[in-house]
N, C-alpha and C. Protein backbone atom coordinates (compact mmCIF):
# COMPACT_ATOMS: atom_id res chain seq x y z
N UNK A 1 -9.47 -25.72 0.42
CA UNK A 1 -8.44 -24.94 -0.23
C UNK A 1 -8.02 -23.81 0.71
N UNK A 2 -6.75 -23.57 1.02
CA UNK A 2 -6.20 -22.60 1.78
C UNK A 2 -6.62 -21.14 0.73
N UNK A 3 -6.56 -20.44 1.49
CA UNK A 3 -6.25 -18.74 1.38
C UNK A 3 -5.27 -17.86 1.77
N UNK A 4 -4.13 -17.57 1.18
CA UNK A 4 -3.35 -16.63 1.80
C UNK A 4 -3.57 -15.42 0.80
N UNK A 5 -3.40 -14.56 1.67
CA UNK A 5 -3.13 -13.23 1.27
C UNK A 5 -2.01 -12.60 1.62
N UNK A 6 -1.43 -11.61 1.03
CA UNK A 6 -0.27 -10.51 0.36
C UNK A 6 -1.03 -9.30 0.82
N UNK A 7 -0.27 -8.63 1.96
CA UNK A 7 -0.49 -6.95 2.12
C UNK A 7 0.94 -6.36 1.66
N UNK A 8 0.55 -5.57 0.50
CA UNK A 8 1.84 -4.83 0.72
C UNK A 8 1.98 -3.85 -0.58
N UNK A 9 2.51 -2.71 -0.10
CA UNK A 9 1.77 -1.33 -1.22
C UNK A 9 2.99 -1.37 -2.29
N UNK A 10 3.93 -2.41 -2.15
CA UNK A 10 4.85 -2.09 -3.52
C UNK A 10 3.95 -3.72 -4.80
N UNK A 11 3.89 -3.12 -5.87
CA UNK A 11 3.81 -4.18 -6.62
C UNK A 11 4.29 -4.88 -6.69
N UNK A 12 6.04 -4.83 -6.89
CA UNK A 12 7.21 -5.85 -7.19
C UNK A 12 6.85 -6.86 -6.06
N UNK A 13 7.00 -6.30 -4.50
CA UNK A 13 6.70 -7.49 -3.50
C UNK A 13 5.63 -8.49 -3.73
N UNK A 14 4.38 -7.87 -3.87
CA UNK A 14 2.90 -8.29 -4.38
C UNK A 14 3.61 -9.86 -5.28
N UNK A 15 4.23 -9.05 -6.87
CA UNK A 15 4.61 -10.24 -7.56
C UNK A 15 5.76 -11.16 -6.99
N UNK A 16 6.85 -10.80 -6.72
CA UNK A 16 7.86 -12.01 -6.65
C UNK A 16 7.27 -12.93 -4.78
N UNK A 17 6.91 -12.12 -3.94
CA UNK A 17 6.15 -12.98 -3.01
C UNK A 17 5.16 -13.74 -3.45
N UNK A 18 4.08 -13.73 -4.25
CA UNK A 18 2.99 -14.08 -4.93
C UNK A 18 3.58 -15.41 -5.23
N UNK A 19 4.48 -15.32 -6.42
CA UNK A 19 5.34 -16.42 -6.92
C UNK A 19 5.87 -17.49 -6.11
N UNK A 20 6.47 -17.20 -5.69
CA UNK A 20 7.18 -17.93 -4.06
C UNK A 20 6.29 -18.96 -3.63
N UNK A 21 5.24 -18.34 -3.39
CA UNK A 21 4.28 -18.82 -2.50
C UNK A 21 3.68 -19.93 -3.39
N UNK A 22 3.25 -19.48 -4.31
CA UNK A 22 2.49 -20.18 -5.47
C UNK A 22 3.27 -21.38 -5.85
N UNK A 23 4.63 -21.09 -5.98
CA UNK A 23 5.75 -22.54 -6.62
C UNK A 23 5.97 -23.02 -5.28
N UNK A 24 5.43 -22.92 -3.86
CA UNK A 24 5.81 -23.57 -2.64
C UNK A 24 4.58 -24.65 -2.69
N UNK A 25 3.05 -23.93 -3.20
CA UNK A 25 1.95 -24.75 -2.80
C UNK A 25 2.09 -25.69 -4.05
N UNK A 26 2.52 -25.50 -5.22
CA UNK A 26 2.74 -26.12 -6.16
C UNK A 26 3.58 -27.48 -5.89
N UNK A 27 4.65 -27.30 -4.94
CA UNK A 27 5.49 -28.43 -4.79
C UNK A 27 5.10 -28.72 -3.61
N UNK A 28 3.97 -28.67 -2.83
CA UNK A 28 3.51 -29.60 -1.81
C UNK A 28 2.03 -30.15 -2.58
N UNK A 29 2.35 -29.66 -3.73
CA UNK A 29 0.72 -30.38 -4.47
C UNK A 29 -0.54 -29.92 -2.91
N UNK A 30 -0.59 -28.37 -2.64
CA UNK A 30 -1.31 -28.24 -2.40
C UNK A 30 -2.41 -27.34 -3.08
N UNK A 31 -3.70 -27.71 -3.03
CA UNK A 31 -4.36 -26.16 -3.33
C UNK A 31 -4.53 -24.72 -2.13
N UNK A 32 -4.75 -23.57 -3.20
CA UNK A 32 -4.57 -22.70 -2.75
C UNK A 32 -4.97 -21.72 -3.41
N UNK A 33 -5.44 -20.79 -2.63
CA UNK A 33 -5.73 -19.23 -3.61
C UNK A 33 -5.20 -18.05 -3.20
N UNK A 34 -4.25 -16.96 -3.85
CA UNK A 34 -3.16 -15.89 -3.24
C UNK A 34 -4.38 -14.95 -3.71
N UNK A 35 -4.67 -14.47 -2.68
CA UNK A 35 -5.10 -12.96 -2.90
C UNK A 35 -4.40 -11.25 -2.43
N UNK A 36 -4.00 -10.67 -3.11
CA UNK A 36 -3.22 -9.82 -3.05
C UNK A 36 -4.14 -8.62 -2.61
N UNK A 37 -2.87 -7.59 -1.74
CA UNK A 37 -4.22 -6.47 -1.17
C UNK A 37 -2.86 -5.38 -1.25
N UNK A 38 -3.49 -4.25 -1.91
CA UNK A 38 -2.76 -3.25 -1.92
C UNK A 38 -2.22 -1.87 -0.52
N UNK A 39 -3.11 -2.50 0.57
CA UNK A 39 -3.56 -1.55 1.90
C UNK A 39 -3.53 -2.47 2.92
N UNK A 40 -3.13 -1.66 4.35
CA UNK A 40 -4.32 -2.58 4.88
C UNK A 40 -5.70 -2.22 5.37
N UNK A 41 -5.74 -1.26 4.38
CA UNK A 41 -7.38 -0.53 4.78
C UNK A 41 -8.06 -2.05 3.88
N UNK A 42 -7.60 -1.94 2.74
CA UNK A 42 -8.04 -3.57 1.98
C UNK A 42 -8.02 -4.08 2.34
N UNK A 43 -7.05 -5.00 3.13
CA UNK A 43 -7.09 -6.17 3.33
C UNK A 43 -7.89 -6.08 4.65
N UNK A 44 -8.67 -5.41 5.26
CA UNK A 44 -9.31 -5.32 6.68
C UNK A 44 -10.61 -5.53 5.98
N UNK A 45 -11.08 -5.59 4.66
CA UNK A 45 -11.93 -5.17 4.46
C UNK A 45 -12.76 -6.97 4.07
N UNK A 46 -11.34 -7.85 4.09
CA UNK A 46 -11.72 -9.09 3.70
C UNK A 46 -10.95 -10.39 4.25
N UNK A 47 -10.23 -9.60 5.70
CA UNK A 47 -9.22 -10.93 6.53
C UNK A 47 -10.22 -11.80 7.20
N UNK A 48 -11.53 -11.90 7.01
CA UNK A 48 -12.53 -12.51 7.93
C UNK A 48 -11.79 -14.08 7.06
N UNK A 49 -11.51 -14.10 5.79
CA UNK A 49 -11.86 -15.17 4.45
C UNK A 49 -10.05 -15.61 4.44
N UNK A 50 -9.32 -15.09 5.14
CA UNK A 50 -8.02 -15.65 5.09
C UNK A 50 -7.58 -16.59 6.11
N UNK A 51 -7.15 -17.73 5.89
CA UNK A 51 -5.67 -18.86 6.47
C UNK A 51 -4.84 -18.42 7.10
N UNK A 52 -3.51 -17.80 6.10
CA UNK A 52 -2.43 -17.37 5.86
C UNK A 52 -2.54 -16.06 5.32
N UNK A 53 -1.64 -14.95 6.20
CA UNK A 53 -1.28 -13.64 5.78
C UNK A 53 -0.33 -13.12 5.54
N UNK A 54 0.86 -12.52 4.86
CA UNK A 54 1.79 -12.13 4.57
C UNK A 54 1.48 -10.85 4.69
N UNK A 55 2.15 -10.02 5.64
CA UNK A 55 1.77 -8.63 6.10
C UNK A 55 3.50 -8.14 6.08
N UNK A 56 2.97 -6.96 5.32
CA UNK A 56 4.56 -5.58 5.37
C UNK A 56 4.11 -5.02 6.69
N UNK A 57 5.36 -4.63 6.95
CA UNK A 57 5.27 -3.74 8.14
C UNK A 57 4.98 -2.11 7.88
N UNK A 58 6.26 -1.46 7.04
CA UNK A 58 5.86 -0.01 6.33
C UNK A 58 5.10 0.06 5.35
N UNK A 59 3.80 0.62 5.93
CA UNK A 59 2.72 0.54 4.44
C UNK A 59 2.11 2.25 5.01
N UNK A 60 1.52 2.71 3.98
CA UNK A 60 1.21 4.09 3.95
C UNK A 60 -0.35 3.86 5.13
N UNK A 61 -0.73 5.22 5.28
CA UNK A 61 -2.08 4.63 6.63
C UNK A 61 -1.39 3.76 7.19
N UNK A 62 -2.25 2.65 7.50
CA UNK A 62 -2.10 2.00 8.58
C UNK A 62 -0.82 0.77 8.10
N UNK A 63 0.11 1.22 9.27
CA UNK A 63 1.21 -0.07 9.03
C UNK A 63 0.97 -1.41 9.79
N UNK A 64 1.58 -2.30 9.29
CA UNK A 64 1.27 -3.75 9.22
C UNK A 64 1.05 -3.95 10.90
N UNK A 65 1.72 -3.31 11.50
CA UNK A 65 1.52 -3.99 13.29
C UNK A 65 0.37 -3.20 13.46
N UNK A 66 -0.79 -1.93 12.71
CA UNK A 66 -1.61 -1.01 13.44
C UNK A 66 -2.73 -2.31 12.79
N UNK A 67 -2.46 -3.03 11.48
CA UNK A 67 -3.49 -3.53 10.84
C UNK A 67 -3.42 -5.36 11.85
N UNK A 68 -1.97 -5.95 11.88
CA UNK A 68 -2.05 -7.16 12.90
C UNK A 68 -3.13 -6.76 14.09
N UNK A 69 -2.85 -5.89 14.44
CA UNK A 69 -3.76 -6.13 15.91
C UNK A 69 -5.17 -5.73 15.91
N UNK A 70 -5.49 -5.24 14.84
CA UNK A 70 -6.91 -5.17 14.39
C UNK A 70 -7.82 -6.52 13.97
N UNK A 71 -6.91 -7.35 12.87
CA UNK A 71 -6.56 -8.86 12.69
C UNK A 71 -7.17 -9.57 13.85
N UNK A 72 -6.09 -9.71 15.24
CA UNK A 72 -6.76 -10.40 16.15
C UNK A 72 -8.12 -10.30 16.95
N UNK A 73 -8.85 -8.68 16.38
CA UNK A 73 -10.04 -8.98 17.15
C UNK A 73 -11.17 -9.29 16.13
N UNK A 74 -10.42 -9.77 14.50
CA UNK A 74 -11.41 -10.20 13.61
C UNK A 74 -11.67 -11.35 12.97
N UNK A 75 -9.99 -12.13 13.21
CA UNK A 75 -10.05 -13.46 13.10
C UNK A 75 -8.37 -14.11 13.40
N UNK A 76 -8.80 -14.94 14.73
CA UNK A 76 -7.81 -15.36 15.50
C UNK A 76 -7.01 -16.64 14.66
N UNK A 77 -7.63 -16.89 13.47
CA UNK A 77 -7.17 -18.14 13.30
C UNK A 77 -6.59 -17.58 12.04
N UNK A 78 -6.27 -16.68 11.98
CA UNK A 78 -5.25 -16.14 10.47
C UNK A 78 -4.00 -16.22 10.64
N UNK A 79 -2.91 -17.00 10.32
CA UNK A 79 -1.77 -16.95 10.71
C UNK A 79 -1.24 -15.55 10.37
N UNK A 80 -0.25 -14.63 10.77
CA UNK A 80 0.22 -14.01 10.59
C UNK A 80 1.58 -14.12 10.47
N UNK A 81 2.35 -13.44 8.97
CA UNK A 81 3.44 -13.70 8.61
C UNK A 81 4.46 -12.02 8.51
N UNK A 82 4.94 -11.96 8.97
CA UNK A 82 5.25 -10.39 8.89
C UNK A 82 6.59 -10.34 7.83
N UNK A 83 6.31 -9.71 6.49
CA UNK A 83 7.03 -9.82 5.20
C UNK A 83 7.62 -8.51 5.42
N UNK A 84 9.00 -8.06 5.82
CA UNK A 84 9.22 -6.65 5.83
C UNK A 84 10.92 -6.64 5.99
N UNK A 85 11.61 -5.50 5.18
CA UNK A 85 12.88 -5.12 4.99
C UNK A 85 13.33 -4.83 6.82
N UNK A 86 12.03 -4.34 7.36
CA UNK A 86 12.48 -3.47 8.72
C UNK A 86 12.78 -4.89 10.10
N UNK A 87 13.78 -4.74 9.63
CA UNK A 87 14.25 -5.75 11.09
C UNK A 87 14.42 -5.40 12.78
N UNK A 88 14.00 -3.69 12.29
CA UNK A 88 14.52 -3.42 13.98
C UNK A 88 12.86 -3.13 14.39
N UNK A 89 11.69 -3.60 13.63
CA UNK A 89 10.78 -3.86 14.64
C UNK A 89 9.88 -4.77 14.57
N UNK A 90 10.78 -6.22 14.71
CA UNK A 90 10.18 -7.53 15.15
C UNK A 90 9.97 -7.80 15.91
N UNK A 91 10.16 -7.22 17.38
CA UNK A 91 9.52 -7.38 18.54
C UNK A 91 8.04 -6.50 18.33
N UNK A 92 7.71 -6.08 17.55
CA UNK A 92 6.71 -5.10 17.42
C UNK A 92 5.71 -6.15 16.89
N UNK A 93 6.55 -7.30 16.24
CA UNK A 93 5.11 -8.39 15.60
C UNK A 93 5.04 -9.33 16.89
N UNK A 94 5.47 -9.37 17.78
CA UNK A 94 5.43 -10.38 18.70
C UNK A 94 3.76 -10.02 19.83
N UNK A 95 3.70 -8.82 19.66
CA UNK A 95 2.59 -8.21 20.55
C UNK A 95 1.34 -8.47 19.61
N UNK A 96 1.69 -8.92 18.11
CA UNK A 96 0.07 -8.79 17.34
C UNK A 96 0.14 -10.51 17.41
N UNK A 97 0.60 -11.60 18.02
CA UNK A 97 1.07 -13.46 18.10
C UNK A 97 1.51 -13.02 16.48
N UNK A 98 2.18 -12.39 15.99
CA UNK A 98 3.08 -12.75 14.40
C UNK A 98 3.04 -14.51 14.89
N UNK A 99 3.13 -15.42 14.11
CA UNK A 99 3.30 -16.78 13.56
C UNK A 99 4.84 -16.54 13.18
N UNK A 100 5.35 -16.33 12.26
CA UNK A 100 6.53 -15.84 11.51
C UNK A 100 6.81 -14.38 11.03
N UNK A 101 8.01 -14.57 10.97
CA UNK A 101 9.00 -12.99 10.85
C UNK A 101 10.10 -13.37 9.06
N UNK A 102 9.61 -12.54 8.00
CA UNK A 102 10.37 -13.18 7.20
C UNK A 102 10.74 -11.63 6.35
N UNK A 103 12.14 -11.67 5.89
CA UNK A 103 12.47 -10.26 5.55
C UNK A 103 13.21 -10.37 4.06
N UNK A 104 13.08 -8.94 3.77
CA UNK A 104 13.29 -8.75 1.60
C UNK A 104 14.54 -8.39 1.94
N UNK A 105 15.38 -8.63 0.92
CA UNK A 105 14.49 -9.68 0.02
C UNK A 105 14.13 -11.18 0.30
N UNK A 106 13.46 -11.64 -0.55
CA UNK A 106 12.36 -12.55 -0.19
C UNK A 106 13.65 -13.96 -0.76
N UNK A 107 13.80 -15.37 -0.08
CA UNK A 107 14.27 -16.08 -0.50
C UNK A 107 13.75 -17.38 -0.37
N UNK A 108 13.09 -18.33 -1.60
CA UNK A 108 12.62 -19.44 -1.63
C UNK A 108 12.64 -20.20 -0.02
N UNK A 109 13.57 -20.75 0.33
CA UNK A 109 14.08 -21.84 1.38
C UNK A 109 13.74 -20.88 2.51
């Protein structure tokens, strides 16, 4: 069973990304478990156990590129997905290997 996880300090994202994701593994009839993290002081506290990551970029403390590159010296095989409104710093996920760049609002396809 895959694991992805959700970093990201707004709730609304948390839910309608959550969803997304959930009706995507649903229609590949895959299993899966979404674990949601409010930080990324949290989610550092348990990326050893993740697949797939969906990481914000503006998060309070540590933002999503200070928490990606922490990521790579804790587990290389986490894809990283960078979920964020801020488009002018996607070259900023390219230095943590980001996997994908995907921006809110959030759209199925």
């Amino acid at each position: 069973m895959i694991k992805i996880g959700i970093c990201d300090d707004e709730k609304i994202v948390l839910s309608v990304l959550g969803t997304l994701v959930k009706q995507s593994l649903e229609e590949l009839e895959e299993g899966g478990k979404i674990i949601n993290f409010h930080s990324g002081e949290e989610l550092l506290e348990e990326v050893e156990k993740l697949d797939v990551l969906f990481l914000d970029i503006e998060m309070p403390g540590l933002d999503g590129i200070e928490v990606g590159s922490q990521i790579q010296k804790r587990n290389l095989d986490c894809k990283v997905i960078m979920a964020t409104s801020r488009q002018d710093r996607f070259k900023e996920a390219f230095k943590i290997n980001a996997f994908r760049f995907i921006t809110k609002p959030f759209q199925k396809k």
